[in-house]
Every structure is written in structure tokens, then in C-alpha cells.
PDB file of N, CA and C in Angstrom:
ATOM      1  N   UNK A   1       0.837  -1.182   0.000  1.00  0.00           N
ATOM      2  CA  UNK A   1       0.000   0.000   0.000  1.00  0.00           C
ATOM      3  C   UNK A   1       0.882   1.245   0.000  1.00  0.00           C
ATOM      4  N   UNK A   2       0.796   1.829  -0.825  1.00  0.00           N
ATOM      5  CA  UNK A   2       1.369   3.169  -1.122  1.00  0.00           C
ATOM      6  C   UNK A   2       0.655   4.667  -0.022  1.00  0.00           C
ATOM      7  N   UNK A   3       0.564   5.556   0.563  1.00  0.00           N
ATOM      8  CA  UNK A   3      -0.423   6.507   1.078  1.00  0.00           C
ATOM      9  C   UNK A   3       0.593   7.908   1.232  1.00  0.00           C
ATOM     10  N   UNK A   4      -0.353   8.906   1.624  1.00  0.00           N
ATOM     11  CA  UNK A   4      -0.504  10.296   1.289  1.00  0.00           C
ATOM     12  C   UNK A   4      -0.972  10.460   2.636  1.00  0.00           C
ATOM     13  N   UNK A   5      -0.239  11.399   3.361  1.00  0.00           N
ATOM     14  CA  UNK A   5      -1.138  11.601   4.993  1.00  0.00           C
ATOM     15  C   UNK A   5      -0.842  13.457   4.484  1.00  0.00           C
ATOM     16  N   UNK A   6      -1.699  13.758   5.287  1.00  0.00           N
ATOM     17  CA  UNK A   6      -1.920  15.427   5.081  1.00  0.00           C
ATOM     18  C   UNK A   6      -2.419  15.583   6.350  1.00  0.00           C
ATOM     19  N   UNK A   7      -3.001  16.786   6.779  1.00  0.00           N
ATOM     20  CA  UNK A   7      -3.182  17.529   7.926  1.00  0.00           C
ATOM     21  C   UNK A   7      -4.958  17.060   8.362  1.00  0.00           C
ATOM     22  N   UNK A   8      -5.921  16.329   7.330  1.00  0.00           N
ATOM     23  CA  UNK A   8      -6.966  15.478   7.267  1.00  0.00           C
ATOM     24  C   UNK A   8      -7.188  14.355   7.765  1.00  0.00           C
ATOM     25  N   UNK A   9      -5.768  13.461   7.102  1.00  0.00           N
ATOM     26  CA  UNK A   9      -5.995  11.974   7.538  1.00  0.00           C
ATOM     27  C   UNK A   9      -4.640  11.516   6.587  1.00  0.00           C
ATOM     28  N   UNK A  10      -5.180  10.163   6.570  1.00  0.00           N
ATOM     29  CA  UNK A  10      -4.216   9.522   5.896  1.00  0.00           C
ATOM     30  C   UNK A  10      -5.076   8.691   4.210  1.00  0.00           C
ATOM     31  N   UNK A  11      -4.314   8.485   3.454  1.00  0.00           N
ATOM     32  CA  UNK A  11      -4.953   7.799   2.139  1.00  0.00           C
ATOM     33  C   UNK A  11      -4.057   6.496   1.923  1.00  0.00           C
ATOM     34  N   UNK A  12      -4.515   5.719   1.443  1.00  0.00           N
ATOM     35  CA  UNK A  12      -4.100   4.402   1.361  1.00  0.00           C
ATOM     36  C   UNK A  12      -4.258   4.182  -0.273  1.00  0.00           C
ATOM     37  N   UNK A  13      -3.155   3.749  -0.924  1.00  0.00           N
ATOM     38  CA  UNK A  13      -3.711   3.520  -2.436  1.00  0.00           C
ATOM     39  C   UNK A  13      -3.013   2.279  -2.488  1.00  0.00           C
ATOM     40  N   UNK A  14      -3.665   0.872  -3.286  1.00  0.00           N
ATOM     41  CA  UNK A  14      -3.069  -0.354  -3.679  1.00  0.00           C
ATOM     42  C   UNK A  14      -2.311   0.169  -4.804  1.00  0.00           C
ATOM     43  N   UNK A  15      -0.932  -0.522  -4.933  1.00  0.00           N
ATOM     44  CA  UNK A  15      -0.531  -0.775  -6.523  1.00  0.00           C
ATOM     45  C   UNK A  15      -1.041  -1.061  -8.187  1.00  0.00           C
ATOM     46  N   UNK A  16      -2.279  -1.796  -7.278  1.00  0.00           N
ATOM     47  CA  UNK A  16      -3.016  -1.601  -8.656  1.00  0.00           C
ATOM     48  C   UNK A  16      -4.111  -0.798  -9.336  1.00  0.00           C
ATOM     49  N   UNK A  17      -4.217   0.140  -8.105  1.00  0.00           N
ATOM     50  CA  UNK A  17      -5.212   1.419  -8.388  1.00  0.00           C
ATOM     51  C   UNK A  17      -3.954   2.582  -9.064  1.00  0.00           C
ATOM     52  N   UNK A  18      -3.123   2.726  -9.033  1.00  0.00           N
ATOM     53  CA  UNK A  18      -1.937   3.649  -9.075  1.00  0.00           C
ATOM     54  C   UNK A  18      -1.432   3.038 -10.749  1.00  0.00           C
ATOM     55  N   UNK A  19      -1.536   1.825 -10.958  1.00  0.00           N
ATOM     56  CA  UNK A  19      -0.984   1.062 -12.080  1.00  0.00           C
ATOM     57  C   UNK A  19      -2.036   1.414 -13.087  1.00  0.00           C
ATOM     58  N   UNK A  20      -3.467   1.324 -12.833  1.00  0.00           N
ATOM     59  CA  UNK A  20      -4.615   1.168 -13.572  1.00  0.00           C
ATOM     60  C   UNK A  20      -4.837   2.732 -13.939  1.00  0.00           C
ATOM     61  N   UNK A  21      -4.279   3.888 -12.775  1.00  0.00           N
ATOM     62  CA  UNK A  21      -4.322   5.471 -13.367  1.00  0.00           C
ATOM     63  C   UNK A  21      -3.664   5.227 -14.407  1.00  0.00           C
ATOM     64  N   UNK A  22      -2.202   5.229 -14.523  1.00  0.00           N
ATOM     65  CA  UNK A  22      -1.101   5.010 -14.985  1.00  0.00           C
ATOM     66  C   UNK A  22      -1.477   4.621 -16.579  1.00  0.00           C
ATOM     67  N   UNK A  23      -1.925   3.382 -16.443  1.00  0.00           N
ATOM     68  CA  UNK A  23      -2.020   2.691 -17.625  1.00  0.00           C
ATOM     69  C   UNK A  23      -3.166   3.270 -18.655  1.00  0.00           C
ATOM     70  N   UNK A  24      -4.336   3.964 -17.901  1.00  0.00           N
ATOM     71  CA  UNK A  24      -5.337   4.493 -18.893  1.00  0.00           C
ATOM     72  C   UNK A  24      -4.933   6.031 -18.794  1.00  0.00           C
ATOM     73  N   UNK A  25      -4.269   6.442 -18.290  1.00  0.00           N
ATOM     74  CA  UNK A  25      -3.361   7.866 -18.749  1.00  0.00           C
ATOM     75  C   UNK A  25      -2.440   7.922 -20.090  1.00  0.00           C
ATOM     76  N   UNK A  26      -1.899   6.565 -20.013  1.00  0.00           N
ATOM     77  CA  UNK A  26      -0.878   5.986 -20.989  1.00  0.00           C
ATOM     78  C   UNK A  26      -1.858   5.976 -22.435  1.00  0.00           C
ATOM     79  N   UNK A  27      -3.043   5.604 -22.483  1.00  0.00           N
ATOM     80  CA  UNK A  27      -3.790   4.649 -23.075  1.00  0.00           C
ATOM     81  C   UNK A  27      -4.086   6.029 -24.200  1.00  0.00           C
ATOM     82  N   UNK A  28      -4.829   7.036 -23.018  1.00  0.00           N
ATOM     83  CA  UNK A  28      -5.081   8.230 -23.793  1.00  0.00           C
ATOM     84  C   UNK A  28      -3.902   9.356 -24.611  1.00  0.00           C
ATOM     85  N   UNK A  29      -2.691   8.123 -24.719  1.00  0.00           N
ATOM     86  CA  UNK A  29      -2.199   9.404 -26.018  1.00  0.00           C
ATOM     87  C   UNK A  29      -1.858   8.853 -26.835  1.00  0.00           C
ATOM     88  N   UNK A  30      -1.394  10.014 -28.256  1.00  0.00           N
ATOM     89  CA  UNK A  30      -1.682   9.864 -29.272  1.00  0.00           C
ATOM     90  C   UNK A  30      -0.369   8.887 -29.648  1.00  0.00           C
ATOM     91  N   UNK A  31      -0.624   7.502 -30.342  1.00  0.00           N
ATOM     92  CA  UNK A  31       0.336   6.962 -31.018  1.00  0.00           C
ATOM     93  C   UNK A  31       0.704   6.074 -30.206  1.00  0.00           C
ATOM     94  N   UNK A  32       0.114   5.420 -29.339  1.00  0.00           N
ATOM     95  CA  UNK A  32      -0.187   4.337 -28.428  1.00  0.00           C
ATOM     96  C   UNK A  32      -0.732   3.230 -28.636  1.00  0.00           C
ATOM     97  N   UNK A  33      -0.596   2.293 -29.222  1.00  0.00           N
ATOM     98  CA  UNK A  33      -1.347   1.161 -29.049  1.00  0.00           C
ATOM     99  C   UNK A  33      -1.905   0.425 -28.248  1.00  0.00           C
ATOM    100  N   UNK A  34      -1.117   0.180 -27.578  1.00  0.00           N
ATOM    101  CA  UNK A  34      -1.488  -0.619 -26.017  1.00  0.00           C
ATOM    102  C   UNK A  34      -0.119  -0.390 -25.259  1.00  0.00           C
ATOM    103  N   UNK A  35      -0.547  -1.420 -24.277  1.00  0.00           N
ATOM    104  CA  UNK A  35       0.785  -1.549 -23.059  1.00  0.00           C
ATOM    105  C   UNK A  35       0.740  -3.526 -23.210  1.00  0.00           C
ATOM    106  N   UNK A  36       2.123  -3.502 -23.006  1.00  0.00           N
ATOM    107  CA  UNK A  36       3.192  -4.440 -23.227  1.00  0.00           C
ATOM    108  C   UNK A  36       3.191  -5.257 -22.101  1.00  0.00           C
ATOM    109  N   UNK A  37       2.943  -6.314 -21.906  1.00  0.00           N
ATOM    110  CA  UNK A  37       2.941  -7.467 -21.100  1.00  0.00           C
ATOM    111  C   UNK A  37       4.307  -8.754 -21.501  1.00  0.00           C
ATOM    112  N   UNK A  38       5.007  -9.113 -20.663  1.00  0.00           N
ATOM    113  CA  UNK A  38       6.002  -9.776 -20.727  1.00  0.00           C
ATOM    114  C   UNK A  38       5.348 -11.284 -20.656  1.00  0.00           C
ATOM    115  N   UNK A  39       5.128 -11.852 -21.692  1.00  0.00           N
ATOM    116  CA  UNK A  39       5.059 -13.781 -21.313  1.00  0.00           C
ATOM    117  C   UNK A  39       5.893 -14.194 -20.417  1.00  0.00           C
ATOM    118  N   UNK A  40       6.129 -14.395 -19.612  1.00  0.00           N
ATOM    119  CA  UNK A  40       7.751 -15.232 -18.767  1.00  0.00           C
ATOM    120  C   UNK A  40       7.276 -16.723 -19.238  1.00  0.00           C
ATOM    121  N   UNK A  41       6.756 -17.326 -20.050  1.00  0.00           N
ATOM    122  CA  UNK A  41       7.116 -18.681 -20.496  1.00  0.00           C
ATOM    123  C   UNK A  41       7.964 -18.906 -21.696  1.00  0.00           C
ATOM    124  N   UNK A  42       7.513 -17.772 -22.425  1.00  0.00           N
ATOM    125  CA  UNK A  42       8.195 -17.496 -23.625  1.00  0.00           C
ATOM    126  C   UNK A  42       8.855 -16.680 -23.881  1.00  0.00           C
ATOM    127  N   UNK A  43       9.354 -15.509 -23.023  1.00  0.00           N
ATOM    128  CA  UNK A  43      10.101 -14.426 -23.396  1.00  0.00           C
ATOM    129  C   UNK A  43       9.676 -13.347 -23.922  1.00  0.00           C
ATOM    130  N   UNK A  44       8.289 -13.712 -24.520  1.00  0.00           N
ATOM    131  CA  UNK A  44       7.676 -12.624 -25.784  1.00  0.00           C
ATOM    132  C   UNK A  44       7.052 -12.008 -24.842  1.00  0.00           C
ATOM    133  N   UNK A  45       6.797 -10.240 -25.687  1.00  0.00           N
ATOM    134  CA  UNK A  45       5.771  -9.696 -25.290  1.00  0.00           C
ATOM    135  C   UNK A  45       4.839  -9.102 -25.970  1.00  0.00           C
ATOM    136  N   UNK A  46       3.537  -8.971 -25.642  1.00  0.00           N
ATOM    137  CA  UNK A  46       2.282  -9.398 -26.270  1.00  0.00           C
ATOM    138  C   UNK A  46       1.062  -8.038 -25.698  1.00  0.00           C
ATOM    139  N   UNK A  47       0.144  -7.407 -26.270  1.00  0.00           N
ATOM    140  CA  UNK A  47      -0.482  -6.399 -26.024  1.00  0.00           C
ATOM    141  C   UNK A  47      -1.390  -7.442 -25.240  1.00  0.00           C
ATOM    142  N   UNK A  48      -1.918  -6.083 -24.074  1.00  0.00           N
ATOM    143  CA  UNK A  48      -2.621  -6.184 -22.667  1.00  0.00           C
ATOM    144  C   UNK A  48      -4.419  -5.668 -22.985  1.00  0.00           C
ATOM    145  N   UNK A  49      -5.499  -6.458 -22.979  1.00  0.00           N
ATOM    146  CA  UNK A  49      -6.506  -5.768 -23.220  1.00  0.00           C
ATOM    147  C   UNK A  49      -6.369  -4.945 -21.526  1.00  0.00           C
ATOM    148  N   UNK A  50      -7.513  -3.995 -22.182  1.00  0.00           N
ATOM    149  CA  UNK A  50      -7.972  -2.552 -21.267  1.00  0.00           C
ATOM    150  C   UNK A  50      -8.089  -3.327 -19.738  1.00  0.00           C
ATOM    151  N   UNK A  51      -8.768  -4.220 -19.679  1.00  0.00           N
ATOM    152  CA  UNK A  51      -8.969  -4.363 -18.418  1.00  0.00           C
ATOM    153  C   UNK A  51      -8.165  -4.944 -17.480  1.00  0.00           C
ATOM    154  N   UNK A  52      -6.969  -5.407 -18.220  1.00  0.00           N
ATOM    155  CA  UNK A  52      -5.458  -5.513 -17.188  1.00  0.00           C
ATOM    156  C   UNK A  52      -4.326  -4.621 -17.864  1.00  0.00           C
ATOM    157  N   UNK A  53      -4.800  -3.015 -18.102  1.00  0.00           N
ATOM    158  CA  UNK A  53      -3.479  -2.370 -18.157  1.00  0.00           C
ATOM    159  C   UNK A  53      -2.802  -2.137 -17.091  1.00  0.00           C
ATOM    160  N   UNK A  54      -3.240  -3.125 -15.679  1.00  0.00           N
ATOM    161  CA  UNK A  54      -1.737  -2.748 -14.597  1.00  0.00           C
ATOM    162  C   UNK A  54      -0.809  -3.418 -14.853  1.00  0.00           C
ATOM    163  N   UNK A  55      -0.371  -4.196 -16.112  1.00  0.00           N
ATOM    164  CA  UNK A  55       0.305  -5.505 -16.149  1.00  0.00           C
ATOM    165  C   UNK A  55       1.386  -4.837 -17.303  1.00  0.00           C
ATOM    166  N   UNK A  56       0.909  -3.947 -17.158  1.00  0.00           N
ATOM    167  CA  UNK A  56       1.978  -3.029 -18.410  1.00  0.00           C
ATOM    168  C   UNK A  56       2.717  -1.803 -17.429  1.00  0.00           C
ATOM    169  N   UNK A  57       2.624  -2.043 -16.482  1.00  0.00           N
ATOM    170  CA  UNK A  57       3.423  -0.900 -15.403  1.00  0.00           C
ATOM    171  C   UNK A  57       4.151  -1.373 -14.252  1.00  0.00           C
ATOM    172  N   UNK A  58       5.284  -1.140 -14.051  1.00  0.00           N
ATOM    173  CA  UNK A  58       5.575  -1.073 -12.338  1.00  0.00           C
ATOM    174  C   UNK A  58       5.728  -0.206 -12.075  1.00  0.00           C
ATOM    175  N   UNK A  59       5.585   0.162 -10.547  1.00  0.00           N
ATOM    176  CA  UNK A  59       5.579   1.187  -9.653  1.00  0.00           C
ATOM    177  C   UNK A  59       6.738   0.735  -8.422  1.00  0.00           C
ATOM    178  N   UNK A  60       7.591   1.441  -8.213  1.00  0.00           N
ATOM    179  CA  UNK A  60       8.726   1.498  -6.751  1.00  0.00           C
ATOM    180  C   UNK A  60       8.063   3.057  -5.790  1.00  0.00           C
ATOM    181  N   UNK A  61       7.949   2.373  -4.974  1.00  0.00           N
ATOM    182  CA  UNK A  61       7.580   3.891  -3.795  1.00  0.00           C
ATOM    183  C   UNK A  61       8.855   3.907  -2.824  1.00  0.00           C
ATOM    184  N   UNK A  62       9.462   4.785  -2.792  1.00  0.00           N
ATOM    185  CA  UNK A  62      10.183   5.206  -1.938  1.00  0.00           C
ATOM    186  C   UNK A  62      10.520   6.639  -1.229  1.00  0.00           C
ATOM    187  N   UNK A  63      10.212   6.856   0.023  1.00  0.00           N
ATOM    188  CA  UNK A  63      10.322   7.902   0.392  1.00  0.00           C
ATOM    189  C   UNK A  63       9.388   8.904   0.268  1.00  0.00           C
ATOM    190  N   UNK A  64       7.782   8.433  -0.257  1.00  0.00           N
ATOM    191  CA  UNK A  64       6.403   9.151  -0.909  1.00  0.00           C
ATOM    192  C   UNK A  64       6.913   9.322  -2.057  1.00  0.00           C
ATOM    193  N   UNK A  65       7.440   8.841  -2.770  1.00  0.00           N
ATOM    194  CA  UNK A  65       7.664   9.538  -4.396  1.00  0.00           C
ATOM    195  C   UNK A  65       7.654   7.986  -5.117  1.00  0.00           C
ATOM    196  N   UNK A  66       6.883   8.361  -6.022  1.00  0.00           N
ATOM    197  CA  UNK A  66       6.903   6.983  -7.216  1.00  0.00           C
ATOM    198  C   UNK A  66       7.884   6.969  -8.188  1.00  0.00           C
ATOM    199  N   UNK A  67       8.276   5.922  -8.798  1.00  0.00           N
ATOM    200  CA  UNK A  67       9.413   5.832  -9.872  1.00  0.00           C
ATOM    201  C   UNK A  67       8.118   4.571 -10.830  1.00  0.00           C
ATOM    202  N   UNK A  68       7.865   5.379 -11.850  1.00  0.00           N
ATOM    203  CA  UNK A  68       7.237   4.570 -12.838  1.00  0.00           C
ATOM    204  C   UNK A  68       7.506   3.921 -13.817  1.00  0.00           C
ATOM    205  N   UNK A  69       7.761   2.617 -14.200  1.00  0.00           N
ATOM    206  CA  UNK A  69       8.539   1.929 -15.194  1.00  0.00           C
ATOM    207  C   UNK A  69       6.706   1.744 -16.427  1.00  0.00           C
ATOM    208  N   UNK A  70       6.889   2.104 -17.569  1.00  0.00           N
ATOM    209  CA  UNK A  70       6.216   1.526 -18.315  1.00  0.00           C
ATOM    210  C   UNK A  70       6.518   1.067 -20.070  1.00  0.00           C
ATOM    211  N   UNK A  71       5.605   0.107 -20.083  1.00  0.00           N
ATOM    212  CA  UNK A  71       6.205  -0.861 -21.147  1.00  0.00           C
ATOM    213  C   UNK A  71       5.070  -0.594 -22.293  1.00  0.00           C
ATOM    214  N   UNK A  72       4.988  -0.034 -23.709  1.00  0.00           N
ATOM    215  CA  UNK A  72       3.808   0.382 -23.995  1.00  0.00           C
ATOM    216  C   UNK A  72       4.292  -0.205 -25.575  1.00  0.00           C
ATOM    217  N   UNK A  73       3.616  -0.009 -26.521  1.00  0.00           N
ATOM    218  CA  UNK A  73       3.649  -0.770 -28.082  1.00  0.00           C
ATOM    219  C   UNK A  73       3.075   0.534 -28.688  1.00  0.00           C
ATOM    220  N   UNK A  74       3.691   1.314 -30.041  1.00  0.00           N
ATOM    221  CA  UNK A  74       3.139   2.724 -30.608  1.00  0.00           C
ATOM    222  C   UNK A  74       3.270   2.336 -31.816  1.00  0.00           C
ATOM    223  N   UNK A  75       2.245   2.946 -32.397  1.00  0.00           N
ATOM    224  CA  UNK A  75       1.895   3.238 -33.722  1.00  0.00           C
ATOM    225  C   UNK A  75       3.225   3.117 -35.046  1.00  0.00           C
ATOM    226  N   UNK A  76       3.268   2.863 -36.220  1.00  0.00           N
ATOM    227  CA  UNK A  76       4.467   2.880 -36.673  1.00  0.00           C
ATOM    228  C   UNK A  76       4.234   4.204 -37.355  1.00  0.00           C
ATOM    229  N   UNK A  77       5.119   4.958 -37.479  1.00  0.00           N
ATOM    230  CA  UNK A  77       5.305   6.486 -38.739  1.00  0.00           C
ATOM    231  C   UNK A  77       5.254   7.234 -37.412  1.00  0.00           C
ATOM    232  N   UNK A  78       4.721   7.165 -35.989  1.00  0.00           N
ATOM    233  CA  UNK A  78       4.956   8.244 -35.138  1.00  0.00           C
ATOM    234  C   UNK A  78       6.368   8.105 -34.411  1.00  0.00           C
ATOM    235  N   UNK A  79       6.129   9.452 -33.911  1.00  0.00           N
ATOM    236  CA  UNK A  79       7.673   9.953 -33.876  1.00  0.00           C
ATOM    237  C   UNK A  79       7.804   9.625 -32.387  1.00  0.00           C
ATOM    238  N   UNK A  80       8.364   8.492 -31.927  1.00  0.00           N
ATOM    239  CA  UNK A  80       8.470   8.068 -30.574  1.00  0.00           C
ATOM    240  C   UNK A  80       8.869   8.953 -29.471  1.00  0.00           C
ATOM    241  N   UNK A  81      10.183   9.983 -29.543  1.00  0.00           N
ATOM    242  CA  UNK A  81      10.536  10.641 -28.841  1.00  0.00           C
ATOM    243  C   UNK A  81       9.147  11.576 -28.367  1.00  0.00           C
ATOM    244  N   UNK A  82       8.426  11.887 -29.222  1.00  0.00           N
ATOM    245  CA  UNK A  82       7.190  12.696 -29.481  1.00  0.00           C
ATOM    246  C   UNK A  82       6.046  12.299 -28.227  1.00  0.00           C
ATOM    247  N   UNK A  83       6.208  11.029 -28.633  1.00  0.00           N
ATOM    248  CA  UNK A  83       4.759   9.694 -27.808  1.00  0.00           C
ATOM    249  C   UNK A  83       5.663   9.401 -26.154  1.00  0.00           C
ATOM    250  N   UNK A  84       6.735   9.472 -26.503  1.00  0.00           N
ATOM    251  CA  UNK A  84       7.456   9.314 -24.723  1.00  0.00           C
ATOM    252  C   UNK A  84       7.059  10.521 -23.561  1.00  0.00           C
ATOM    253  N   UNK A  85       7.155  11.700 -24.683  1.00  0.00           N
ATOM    254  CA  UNK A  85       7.547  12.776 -23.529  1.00  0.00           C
ATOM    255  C   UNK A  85       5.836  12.880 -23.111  1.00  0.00           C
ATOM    256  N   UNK A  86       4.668  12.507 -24.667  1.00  0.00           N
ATOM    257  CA  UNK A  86       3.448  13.027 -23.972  1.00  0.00           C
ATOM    258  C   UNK A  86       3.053  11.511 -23.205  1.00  0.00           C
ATOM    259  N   UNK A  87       3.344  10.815 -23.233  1.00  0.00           N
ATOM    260  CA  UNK A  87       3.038  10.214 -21.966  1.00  0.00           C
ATOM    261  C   UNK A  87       3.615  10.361 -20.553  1.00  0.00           C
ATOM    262  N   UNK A  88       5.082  11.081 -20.441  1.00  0.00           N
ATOM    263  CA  UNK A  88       5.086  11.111 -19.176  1.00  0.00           C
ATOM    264  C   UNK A  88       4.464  13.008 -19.012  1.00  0.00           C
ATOM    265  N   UNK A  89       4.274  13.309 -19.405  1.00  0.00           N
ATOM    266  CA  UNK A  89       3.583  14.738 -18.993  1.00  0.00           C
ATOM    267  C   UNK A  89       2.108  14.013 -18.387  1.00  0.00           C
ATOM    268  N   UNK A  90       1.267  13.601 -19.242  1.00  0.00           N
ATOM    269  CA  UNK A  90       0.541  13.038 -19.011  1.00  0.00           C
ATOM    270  C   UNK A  90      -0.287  12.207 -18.071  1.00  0.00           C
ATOM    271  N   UNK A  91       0.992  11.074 -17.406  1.00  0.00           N
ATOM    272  CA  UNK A  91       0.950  10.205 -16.632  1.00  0.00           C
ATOM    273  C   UNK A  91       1.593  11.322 -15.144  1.00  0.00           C
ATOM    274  N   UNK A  92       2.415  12.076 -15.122  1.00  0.00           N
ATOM    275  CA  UNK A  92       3.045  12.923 -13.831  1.00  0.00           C
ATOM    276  C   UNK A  92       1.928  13.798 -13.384  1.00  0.00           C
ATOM    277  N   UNK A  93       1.431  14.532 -14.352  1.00  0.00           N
ATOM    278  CA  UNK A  93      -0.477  15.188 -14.437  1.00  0.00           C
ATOM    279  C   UNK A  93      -1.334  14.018 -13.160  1.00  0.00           C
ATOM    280  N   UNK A  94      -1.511  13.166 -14.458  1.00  0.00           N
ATOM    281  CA  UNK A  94      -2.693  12.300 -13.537  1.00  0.00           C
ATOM    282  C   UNK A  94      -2.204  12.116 -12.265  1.00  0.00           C
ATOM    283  N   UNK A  95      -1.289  11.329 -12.020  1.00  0.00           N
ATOM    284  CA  UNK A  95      -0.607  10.789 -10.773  1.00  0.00           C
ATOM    285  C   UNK A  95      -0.871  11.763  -9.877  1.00  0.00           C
ATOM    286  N   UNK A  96      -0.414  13.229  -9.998  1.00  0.00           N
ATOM    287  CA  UNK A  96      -0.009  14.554  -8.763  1.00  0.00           C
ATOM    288  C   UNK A  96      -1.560  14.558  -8.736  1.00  0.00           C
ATOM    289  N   UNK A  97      -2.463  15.052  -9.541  1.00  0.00           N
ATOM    290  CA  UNK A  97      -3.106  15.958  -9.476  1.00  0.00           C
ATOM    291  C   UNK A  97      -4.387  15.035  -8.989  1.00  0.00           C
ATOM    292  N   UNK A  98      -4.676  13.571  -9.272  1.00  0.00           N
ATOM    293  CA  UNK A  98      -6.012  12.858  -9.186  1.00  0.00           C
ATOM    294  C   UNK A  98      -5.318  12.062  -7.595  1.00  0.00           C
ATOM    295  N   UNK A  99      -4.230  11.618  -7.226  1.00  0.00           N
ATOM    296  CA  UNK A  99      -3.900  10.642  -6.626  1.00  0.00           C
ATOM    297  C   UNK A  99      -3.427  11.439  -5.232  1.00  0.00           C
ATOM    298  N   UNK A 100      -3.040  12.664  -5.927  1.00  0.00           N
ATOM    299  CA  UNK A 100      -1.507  13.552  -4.880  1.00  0.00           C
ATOM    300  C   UNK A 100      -0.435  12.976  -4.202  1.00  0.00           C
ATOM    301  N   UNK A 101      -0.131  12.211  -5.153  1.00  0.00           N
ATOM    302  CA  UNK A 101       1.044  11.413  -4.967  1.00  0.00           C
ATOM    303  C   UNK A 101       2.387  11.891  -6.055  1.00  0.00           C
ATOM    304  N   UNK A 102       3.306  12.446  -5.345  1.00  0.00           N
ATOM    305  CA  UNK A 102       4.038  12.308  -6.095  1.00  0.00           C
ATOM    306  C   UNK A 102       5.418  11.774  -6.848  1.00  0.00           C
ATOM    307  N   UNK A 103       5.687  12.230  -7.908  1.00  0.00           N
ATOM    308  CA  UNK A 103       6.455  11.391  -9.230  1.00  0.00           C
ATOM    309  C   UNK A 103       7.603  11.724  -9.152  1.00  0.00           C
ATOM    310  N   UNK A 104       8.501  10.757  -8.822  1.00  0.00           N
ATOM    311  CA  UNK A 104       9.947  11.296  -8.769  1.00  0.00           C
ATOM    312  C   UNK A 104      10.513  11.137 -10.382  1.00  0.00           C
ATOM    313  N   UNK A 105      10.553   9.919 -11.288  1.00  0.00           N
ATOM    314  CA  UNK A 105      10.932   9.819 -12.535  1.00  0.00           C
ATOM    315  C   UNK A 105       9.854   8.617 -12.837  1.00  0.00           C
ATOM    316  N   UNK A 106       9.779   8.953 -14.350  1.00  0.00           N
ATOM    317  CA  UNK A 106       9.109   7.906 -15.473  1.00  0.00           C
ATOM    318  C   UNK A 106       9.769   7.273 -16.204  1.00  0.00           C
ATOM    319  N   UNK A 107      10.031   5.791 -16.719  1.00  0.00           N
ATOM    320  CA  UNK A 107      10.364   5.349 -17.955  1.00  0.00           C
ATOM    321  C   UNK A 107       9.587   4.800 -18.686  1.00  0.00           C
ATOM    322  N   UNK A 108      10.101   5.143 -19.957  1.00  0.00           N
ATOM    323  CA  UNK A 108       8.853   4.654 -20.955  1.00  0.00           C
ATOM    324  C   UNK A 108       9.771   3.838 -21.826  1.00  0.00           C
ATOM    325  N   UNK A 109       9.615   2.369 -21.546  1.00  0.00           N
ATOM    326  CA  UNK A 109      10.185   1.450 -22.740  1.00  0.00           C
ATOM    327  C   UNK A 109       9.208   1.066 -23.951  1.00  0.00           C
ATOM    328  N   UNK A 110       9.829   1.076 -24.993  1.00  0.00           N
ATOM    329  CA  UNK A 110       8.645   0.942 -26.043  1.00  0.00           C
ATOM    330  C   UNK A 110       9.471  -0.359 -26.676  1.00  0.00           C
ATOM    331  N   UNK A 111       8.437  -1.253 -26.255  1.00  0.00           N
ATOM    332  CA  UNK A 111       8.416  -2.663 -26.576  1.00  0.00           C
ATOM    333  C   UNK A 111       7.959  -3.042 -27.884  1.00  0.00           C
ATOM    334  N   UNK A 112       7.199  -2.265 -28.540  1.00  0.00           N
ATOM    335  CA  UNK A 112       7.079  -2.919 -30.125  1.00  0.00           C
ATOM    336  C   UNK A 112       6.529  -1.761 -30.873  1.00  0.00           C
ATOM    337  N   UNK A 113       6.273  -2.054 -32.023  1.00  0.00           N
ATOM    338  CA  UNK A 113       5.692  -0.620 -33.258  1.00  0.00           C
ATOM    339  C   UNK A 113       4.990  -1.476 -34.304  1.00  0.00           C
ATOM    340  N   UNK A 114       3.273  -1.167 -34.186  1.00  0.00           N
ATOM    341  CA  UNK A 114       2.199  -1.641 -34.786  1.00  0.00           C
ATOM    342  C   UNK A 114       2.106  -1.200 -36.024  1.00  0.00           C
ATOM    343  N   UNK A 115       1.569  -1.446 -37.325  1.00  0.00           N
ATOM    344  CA  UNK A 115       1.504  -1.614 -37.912  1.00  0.00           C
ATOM    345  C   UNK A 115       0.063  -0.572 -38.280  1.00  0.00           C
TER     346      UNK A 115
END
């Protein structure tokens, strides 16, 4: 459990409420296909339907600050550097502003390019 205490109370967030922001923050930009799921039987990795995009993210909490690893699959002809930066603007947005948790660094590995 990840949490946020303020001068109110305290907040409690699971990993996979924080993963599931994450992943449909991810979802909504442009030149995105999906998020990237690792087989560990086979090595391969393989697009995640909507309703397990936490399986396309990790999260490390340390010290109240998140470090976000994500694994995502983009469009081919878009300009990746382009699709990296608006997902972590994007994803640092949602995170602070819906969760108030905040983002120490993002990575965005881009695991494949769709067709």
C-alpha cells in the first residue's frame, strides 16, 4: 500500500489502483497502441486488453515519491521521442493531481511498433 497523509488523515492507495491510473493515462495518447505485457514462459511480449493495463506498469515507492517503469507498443510512422515525452507529462499530471502522490521519474520502454 502506497499513502498520502496530510493535515486530514491519511490515504491508502493499492498498486493496482496507481498502475490502472497510470495505464489508462498511458492509453489516452496519441500513437499508443497498447501496453506491453512480458510472457515469462516465452520471453515474448504481447499487447494487454484494457482491463489488465496494470500488467503493463511497475511502480517502486520510496520515500512518498513513485518511480514509474512503463512498457507500452506505438503506432508505426509516429515519432516516438514525441509519444514518450506526452506520456510522461501526461501520466506525472494524472498521478499529482487525481492521486496527490508524487512522481519522482518515469520510464517509458517501447516494446514494439504496430503496424
Amino acid at each position: 500500500m502506497i499513502g498520502l497523509t496530510n493535515e486530514q488523515g491519511h490515504i491508502s492507495y493499492s498498486e493496482d489502483v496507481i498502475a490502472n491510473v497510470v495505464g489508462l493515462s498511458t492509453m489516452e495518447c496519441y500513437g499508443v497502441v497498447g501496453m506491453a505485457s512480458k510472457n515469462t514462459k516465452d520471453g515474448l511480449w504481447e499487447l494487454i486488453r484494457v482491463e489488465h493495463l496494470n500488467k503493463g506498469v511497475k511502480i517502486n515507492a520510496k520515500n512518498n515519491e513513485l518511480s514509474i517503469d512503463l512498457f507500452v507498443v506505438v503506432e508505426y510512422g509516429t515519432k516516438i521521442s514525441v509519444i514518450a515525452n506526452n506520456i510522461i507529462k501526461k501520466v506525472r499530471y494524472n498521478v499529482e493531481n487525481y492521486l496527490g502522490l508524487k512522481v519522482n521519474h518515469i520510464v517509458v520502454n517501447i516494446e514494439g511498433v504496430r503496424f
